[in-house]
Protein backbone atom coordinates (compact mmCIF):
# COMPACT_ATOMS: atom_id res chain seq x y z
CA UNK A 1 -89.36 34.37 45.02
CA UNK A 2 -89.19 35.81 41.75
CA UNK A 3 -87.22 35.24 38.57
CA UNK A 4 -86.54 39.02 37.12
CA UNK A 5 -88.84 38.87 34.44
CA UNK A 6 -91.14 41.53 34.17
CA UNK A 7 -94.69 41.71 33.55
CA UNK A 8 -96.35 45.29 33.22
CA UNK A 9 -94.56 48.95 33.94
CA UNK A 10 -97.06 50.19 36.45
CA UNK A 11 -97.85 53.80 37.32
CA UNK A 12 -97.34 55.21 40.69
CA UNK A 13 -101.04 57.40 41.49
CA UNK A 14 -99.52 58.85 45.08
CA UNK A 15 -97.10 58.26 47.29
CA UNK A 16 -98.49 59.24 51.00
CA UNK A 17 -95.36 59.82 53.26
CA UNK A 18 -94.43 60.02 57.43
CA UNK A 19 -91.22 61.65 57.07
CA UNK A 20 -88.37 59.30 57.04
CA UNK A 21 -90.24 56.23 58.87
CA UNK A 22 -92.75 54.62 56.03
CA UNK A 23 -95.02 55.46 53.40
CA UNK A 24 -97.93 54.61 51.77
CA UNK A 25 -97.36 53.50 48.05
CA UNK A 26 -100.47 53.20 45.42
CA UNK A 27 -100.16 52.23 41.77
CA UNK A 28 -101.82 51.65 38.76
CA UNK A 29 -101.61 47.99 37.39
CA UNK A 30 -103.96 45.98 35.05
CA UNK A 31 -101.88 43.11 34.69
CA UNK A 32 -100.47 42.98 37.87
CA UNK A 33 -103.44 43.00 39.80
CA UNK A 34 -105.39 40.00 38.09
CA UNK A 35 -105.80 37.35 40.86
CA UNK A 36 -103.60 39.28 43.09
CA UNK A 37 -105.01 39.01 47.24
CA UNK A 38 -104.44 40.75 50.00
CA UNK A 39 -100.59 40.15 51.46
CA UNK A 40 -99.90 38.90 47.74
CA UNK A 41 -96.38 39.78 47.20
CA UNK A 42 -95.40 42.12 43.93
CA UNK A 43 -91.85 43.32 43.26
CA UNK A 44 -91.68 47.20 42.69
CA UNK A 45 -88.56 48.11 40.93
CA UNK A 46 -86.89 44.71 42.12
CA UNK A 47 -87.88 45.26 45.76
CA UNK A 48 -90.82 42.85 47.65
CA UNK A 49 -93.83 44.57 49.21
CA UNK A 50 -97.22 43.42 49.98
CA UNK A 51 -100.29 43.90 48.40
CA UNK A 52 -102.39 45.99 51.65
CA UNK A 53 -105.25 47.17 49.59
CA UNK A 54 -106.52 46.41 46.38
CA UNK A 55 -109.21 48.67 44.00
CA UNK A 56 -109.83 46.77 40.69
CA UNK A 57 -106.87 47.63 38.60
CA UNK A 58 -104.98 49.95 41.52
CA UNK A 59 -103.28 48.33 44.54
CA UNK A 60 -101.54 49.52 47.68
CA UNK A 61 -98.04 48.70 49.53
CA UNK A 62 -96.59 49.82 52.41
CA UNK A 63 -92.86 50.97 52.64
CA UNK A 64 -90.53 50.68 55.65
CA UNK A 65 -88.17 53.30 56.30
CA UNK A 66 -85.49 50.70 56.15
CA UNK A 67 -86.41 50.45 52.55
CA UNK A 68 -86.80 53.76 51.68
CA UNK A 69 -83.48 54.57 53.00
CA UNK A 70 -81.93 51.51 51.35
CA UNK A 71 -83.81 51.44 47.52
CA UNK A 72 -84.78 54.08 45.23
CA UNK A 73 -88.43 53.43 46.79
CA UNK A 74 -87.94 56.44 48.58
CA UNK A 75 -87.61 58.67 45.62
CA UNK A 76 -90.86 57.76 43.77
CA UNK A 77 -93.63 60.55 43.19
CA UNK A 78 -96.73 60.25 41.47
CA UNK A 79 -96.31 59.81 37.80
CA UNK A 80 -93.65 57.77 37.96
CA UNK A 81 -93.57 54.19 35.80
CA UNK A 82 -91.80 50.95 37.63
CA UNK A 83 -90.88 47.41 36.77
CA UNK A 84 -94.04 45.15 37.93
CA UNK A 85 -93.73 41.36 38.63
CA UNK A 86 -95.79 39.13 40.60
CA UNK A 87 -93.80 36.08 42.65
CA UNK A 88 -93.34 33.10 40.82
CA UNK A 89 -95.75 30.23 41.74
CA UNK A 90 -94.52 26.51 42.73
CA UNK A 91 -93.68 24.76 39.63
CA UNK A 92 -93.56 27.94 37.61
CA UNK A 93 -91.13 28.46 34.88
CA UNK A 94 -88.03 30.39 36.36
CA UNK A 95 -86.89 32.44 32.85
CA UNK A 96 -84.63 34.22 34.69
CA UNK A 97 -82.84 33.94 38.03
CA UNK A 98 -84.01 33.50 41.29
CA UNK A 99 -84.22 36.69 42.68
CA UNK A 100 -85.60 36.89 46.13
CA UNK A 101 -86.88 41.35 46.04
CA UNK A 102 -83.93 42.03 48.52
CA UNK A 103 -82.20 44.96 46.91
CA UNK A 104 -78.42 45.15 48.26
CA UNK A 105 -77.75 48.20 47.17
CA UNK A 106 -78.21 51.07 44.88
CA UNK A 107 -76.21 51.44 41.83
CA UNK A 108 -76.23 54.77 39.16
CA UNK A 109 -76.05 54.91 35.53
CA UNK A 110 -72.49 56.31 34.33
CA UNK A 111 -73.38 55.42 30.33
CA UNK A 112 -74.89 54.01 27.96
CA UNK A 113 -74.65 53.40 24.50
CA UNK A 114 -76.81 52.27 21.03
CA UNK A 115 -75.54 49.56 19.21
CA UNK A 116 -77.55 48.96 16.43
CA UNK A 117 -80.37 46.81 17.69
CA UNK A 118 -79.14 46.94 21.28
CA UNK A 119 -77.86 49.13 24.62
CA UNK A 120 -74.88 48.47 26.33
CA UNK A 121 -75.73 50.38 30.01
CA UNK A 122 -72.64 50.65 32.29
CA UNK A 123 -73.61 50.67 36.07
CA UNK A 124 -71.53 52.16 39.05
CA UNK A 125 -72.19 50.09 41.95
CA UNK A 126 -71.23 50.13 45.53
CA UNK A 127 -67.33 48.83 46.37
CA UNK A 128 -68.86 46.60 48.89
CA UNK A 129 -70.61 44.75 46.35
CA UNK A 130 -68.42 44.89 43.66
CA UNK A 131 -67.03 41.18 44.79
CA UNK A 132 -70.63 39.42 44.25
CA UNK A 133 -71.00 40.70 40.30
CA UNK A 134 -69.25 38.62 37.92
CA UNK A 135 -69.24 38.30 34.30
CA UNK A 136 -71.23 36.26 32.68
CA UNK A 137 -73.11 36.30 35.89
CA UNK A 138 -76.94 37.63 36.98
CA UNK A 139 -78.48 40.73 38.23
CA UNK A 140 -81.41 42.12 38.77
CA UNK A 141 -81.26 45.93 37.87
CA UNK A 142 -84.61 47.65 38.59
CA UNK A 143 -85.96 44.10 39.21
CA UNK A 144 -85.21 42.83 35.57
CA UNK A 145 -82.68 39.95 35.50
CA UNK A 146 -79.80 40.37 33.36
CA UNK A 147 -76.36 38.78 32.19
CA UNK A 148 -73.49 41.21 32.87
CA UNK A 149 -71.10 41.28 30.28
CA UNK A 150 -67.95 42.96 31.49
CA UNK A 151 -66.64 43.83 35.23
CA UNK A 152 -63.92 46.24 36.00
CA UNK A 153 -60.89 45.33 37.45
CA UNK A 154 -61.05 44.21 41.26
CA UNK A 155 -58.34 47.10 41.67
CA UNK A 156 -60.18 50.03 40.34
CA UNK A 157 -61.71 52.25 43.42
CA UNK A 158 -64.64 53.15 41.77
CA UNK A 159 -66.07 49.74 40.32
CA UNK A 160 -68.62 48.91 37.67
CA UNK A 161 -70.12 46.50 35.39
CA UNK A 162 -71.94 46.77 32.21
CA UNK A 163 -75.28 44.49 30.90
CA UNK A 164 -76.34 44.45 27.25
CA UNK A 165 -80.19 45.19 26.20
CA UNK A 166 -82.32 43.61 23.72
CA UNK A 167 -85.43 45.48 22.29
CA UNK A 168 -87.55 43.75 23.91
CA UNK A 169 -86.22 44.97 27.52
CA UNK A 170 -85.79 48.43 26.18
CA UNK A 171 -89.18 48.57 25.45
CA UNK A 172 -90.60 46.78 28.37
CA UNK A 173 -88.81 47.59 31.58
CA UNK A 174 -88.10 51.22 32.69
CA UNK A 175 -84.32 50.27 32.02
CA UNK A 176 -85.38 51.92 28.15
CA UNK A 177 -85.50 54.83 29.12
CA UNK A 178 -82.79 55.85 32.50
CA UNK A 179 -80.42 58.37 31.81
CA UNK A 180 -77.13 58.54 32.95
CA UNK A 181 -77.06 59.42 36.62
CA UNK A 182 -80.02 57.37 37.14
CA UNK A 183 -80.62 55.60 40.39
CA UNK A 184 -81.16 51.80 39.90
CA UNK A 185 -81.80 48.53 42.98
CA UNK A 186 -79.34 46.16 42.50
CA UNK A 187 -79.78 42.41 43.56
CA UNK A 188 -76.76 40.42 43.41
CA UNK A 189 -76.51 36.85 43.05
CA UNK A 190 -78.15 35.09 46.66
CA UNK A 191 -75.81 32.11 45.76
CA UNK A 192 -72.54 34.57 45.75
CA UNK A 193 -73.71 36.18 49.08
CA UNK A 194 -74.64 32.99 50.89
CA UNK A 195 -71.16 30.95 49.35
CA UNK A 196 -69.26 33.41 51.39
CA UNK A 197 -70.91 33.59 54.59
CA UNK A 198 -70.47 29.78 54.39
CA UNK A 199 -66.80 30.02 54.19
CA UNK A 200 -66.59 33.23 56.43
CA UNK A 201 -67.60 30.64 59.20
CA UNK A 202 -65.57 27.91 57.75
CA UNK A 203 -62.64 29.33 58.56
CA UNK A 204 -61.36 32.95 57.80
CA UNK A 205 -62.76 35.70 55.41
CA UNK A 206 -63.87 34.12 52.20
CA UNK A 207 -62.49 36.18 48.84
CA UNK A 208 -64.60 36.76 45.84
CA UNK A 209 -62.53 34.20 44.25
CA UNK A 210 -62.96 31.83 47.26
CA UNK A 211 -67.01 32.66 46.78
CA UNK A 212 -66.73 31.97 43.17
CA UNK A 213 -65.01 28.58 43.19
CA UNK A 214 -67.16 27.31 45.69
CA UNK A 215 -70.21 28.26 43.66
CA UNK A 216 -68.75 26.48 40.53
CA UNK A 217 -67.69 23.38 42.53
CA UNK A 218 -71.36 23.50 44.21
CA UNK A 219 -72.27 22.30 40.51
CA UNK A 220 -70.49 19.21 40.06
CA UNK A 221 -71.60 15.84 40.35
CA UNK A 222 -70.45 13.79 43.01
C-alpha cells in the first residue's frame, strides 16, 4: 500500500523492451533505494513494480505488457524523470490516501493555469471512470494524492475534473512540469470501486450516487 506522497523524482537510465509483451525498466534513485531489497515494492508514476535488481543508488523493475498497455509505463525512454515512493510500512503515517499502485486508467492534461502561488490542472479522464471521481474526493495523478476540486457534470460526454497545486507539489512531483496533452495514471478511490461492486451483487447496478451514499453511510457510528 501506499499513501500518494512522494519521495524523490527518479531518472529512468534505459528502458530494455520485447515488443509489446514486457520490458525491462532501470532508474536512478538515491532516496528511493536506501534499505530497499529485492521484491521491495516502489510505485513508478503511481503504478506498483518490484524491485528485481538493485546497484547502489540504481534499481531495476520489470513491466508486464498488461501494464504497459494499460499506464503510461509504456511510453518511458531514458531520460525521463517519474514520481518515486516506497510502500508505506505497518504503523506508518498515511499523509495521504491509501492508494494501492493499481492505475485504472489513463487520463490527459486539457489545461492548466497559474494562480498566484498555485496551479489549477484540469484532467480529461476516461467516461468509464468518470462515476468514481468526486469533489472534494482523492486521486492519485502520476502517483501523487490529491483533492479534486471541481467535477463536470455527469451529463457532459467528454468528462473531467480539476485538482489544485501547492508549490511544494509543483516543485516535487513531475505534475510541475506536464503540459497540456500530457499523459497521466489515474487511481481512483479503492473505496468508490469496491462500494459498488458490493451493491452490484446486492441487487442491481449500483449508481455513482448509490456508490457515494454508501461510502458516506460506511462512516457513521452505529
Amino acid at each position: 500500500m501506499f499513501t500518494g506522497i512522494i519521495a524523490e523524482q527518479g531518472r529512468v537510465l534505459s528502458v530494455e523492451r520485447d515488443g509489446a509483451v514486457s520490458a525491462t525498466v532501470r532508474l536512478h534513485a538515491p532516496t528511493s533505494t536506501e534499505g530497499l531489497a529485492l521484491g521491495g515494492s516502489v510505485a513508478v508514476n503511481g503504478v506498483c513494480l518490484t524491485a528485481t535488481d538493485i546497484d547502489g543508488k540504481d534499481f531495476s523493475v520489470d513491466v508486464m505488457g498488461e501494464t504497459l498497455v494499460r499506464s503510461t509505463i509504456g511510453e518511458l525512454k531514458a531520460g525521463d524523470t517519474v514520481n518515486l515512493e516506497r510502500c508505506v510500512p505497518a504503523g506508518g503515517r498515511l499523509d495521504g490516501h491509501v492508494v494501492q499502485g493499481h492505475v485504472d486508467g489513463v487520463g490527459e492534461l486539457l489545461e492548466r493555469e497559474a494562480l498566484g502561488n498555485w496551479d489549477r490542472l484540469r484532467f480529461g479522464v476516461p467516461v468509464r471512470l468518470a462515476r468514481y471521481i468526486a469533489e472534494k474526493g482523492s486521486i492519485a495523478v502520476d502517483g501523487v494524492s490529491l483533492t479534486v476540486t471541481a467535477v463536470s457534470d455527469a451529463s457532459e460526454p467528454a468528462p473531467w475534473f480539476e485538482v489544485g497545486l501547492i508549490p511544494t507539489t509543483l516543485a516535487d512531483t513531475g505534475l510541475g512540469a506536464k503540459k497540456s496533452g500530457s499523459k497521466v495514471n489515474l487511481e481512483v478511490d479503492v473505496l468508490a470501486k469496491y462500494t459498488e461492486r458490493l451493491l452490484a451483487f446486492a441487487g442491481g447496478a449500483a449508481t455513482g450516487a448509490d456508490a457515494a451514499a454508501a461510502a458516506a453511510g460506511a462512516g457513521e457510528s452505529k
